[in-house]
C-alpha atoms as a PDB file:
ATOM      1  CA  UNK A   1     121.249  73.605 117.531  1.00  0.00           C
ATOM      2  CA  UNK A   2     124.063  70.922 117.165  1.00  0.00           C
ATOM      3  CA  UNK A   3     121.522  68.034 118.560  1.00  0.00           C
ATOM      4  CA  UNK A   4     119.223  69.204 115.905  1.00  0.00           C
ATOM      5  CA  UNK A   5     122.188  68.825 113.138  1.00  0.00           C
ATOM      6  CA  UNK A   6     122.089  72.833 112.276  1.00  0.00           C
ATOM      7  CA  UNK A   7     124.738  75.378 113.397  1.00  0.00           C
ATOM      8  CA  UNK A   8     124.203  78.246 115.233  1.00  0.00           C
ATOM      9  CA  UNK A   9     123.962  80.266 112.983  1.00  0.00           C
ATOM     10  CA  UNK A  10     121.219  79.006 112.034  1.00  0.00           C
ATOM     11  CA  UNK A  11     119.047  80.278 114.453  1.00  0.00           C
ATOM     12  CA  UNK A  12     118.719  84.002 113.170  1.00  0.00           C
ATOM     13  CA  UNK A  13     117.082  83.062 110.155  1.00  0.00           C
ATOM     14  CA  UNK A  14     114.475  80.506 111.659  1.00  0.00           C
ATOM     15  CA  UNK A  15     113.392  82.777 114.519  1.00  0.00           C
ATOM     16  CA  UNK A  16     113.145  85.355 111.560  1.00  0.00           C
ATOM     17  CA  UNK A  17     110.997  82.791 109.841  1.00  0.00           C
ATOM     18  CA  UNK A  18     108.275  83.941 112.737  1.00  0.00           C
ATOM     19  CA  UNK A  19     107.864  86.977 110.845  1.00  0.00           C
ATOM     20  CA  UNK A  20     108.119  86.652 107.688  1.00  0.00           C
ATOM     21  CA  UNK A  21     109.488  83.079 105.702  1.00  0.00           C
ATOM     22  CA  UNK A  22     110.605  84.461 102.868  1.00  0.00           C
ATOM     23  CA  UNK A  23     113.082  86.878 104.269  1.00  0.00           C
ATOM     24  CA  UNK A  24     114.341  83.933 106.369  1.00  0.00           C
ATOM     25  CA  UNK A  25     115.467  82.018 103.498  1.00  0.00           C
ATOM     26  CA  UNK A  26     117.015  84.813 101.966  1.00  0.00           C
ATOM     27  CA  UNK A  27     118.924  85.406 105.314  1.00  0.00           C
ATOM     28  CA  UNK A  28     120.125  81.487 104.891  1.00  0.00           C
ATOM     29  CA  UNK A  29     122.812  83.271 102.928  1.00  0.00           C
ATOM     30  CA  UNK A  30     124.785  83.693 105.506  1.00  0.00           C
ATOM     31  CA  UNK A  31     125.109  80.163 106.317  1.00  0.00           C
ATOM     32  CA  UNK A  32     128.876  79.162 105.095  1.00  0.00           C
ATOM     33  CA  UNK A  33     128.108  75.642 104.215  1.00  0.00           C
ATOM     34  CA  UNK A  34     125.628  74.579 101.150  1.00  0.00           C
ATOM     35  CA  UNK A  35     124.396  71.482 103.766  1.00  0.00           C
ATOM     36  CA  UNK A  36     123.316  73.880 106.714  1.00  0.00           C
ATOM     37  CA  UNK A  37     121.971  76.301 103.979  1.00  0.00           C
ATOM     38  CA  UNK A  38     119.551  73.215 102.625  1.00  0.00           C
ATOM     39  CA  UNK A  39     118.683  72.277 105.769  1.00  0.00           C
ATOM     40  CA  UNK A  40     117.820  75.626 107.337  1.00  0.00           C
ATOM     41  CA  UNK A  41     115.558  76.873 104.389  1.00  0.00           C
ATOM     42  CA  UNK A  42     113.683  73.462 104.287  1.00  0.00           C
ATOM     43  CA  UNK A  43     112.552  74.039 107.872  1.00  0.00           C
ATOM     44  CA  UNK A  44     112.004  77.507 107.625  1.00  0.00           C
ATOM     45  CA  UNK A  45     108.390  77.208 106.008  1.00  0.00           C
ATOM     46  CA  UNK A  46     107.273  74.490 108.545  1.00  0.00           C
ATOM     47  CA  UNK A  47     107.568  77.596 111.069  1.00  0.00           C
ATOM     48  CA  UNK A  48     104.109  79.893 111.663  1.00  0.00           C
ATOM     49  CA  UNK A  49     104.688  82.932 110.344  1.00  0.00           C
ATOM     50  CA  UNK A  50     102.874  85.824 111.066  1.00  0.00           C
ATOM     51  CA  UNK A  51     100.640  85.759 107.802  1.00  0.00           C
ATOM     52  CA  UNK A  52      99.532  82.242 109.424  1.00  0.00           C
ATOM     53  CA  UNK A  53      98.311  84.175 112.165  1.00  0.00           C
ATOM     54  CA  UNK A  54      94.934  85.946 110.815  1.00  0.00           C
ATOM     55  CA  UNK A  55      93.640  82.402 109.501  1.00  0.00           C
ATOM     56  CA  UNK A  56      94.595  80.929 113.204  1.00  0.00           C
ATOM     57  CA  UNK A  57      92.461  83.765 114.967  1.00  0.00           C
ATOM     58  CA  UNK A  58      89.794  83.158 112.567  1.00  0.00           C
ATOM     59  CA  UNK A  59      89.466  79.081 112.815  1.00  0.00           C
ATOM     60  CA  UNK A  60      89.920  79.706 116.837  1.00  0.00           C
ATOM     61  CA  UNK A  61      87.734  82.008 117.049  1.00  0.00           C
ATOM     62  CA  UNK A  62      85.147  79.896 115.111  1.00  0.00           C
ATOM     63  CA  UNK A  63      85.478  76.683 116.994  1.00  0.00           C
ATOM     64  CA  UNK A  64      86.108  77.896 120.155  1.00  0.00           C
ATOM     65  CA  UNK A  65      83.566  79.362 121.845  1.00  0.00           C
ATOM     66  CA  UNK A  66      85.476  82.816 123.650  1.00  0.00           C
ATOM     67  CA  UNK A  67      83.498  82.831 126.869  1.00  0.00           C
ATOM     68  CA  UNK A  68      85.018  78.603 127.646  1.00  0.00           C
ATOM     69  CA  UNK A  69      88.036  79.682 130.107  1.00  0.00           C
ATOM     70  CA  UNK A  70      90.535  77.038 131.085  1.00  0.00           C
ATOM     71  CA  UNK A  71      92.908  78.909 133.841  1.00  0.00           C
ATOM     72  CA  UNK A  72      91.363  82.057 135.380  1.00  0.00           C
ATOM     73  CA  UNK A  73      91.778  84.130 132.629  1.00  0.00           C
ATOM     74  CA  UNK A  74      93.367  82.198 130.025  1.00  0.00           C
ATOM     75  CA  UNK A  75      90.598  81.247 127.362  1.00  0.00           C
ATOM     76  CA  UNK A  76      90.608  77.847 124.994  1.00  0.00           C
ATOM     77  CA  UNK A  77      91.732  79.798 122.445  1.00  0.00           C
ATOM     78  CA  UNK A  78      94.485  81.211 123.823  1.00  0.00           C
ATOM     79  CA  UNK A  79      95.719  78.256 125.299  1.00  0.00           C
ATOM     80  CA  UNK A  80      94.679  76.377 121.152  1.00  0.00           C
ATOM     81  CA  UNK A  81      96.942  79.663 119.370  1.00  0.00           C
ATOM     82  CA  UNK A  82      99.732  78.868 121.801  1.00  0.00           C
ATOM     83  CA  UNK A  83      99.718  75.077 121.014  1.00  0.00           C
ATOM     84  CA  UNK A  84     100.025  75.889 117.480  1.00  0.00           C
ATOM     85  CA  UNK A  85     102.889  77.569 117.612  1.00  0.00           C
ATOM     86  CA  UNK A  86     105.019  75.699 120.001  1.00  0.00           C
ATOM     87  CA  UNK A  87     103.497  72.154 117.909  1.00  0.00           C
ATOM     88  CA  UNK A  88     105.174  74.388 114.570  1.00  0.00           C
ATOM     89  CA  UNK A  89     108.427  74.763 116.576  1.00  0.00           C
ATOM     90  CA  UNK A  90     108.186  71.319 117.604  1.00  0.00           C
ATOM     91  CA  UNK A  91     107.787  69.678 113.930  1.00  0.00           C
ATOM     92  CA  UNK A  92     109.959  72.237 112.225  1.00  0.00           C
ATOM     93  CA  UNK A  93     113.112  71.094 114.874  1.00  0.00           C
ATOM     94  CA  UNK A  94     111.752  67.873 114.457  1.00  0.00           C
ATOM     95  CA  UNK A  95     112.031  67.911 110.591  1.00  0.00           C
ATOM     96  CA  UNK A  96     115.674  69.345 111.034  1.00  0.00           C
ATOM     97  CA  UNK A  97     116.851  66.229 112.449  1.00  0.00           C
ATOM     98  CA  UNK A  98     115.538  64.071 110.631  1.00  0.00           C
ATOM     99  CA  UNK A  99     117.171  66.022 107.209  1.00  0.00           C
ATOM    100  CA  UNK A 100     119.918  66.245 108.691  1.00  0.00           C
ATOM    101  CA  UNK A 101     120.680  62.551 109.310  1.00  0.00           C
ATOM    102  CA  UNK A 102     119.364  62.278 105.732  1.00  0.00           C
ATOM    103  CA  UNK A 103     121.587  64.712 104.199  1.00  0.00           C
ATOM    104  CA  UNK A 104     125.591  64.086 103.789  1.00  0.00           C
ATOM    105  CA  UNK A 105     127.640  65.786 106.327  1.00  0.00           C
ATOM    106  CA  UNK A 106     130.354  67.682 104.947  1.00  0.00           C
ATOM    107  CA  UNK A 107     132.817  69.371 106.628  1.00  0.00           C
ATOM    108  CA  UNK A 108     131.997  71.637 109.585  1.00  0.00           C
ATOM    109  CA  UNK A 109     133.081  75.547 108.567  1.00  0.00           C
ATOM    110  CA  UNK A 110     134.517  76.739 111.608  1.00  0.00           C
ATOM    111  CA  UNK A 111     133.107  79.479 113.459  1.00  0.00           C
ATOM    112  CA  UNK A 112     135.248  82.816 112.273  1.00  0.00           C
ATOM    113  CA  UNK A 113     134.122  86.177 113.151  1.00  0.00           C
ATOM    114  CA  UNK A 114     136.666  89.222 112.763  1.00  0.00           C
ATOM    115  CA  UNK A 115     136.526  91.577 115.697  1.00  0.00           C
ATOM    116  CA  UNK A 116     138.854  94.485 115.343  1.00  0.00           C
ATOM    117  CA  UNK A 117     141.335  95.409 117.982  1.00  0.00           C
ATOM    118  CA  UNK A 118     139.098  97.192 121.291  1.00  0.00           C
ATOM    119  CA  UNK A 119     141.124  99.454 123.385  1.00  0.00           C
ATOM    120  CA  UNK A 120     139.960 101.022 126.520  1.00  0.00           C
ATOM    121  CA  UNK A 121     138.858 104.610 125.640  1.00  0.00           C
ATOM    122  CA  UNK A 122     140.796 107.339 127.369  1.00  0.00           C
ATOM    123  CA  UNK A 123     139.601 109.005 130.287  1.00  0.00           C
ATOM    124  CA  UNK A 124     139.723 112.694 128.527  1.00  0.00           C
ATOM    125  CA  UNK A 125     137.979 111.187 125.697  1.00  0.00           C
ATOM    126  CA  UNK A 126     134.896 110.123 127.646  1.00  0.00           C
ATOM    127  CA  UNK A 127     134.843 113.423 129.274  1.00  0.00           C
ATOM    128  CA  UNK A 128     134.336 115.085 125.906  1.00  0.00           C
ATOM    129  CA  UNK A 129     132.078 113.134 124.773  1.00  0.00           C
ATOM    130  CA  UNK A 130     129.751 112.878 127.935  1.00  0.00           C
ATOM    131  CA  UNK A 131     130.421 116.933 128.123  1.00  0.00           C
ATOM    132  CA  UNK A 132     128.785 117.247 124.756  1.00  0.00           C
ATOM    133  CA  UNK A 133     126.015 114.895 124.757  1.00  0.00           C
ATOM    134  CA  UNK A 134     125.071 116.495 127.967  1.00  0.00           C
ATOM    135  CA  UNK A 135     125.338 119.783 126.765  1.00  0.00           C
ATOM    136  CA  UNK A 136     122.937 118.795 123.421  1.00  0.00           C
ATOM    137  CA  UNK A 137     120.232 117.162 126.189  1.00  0.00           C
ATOM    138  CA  UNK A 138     120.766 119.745 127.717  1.00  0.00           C
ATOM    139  CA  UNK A 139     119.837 122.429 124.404  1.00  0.00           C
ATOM    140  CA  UNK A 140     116.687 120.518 123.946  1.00  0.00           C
ATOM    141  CA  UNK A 141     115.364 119.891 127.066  1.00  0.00           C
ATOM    142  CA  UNK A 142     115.428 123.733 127.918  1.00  0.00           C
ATOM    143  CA  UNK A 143     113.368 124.820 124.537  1.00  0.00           C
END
């Protein structure tokens, strides 16, 4: 994501943006710094989202005739869809570098996650709990 000029971040909301682009930009919020933000919602409507995808069938399935096979089994318009989307993925990382030479570098936010203390659980604890889970299986596969 670094060659590309986004952080790693990043890369939850824009495979998101596959779904659905709109909660992809809202999920740019978690993006620390206002320049990766920017840059990551800009690119995150040159991605083909799944509303893209009924129009797609329909233009394939008009132009290419289904019965035209390329590799065994694997039709024109198979191989047509899949060029779509990695060409999307393609211009949308494509678009992200060139914004992000374009836009002023700030500061990099460092990467800072807070992860609580993990201890080892204790052996009688396990026990207990692998006693009652079993016991609840157990319960429910009988009735």
């Amino acid at each position: 994501m670094r060659a590309i000029g986004l952080q790693g971040k990043a890369v939850v909301p824009l495979v998101s943006g596959f779904a659905c682009a709109i909660p992809a930009v809202m999920a740019t919020r978690t993006l620390e710094s206002p320049r990766d933000r920017l840059l990551t919602m800009m690119v995150i409507p040159l991605i083909s989202c799944s509303a893209r995808l009924p129009v797609y069938t329909l233009l394939i399935g008009t132009l290419f005739p289904a019965e035209q096979r390329v590799l065994g089994p694997i039709g024109l318009g198979m191989l047509m869809m899949l060029a779509i989307y990695l060409l999307s993925l393609v211009l949308a990382m494509g678009a992200a570098a060139v914004f992000g030479r374009v836009l002023r570098k700030g500061a990099r936010a460092p990467l800072l996650i807070e992860l609580p203390p993990y201890r080892w659980p204790s052996a009688r604890t396990v026990a207990l709990v692998l006693l009652h889970k079993s016991r609840i299986f157990l319960r429910t596969a009988v009735q």
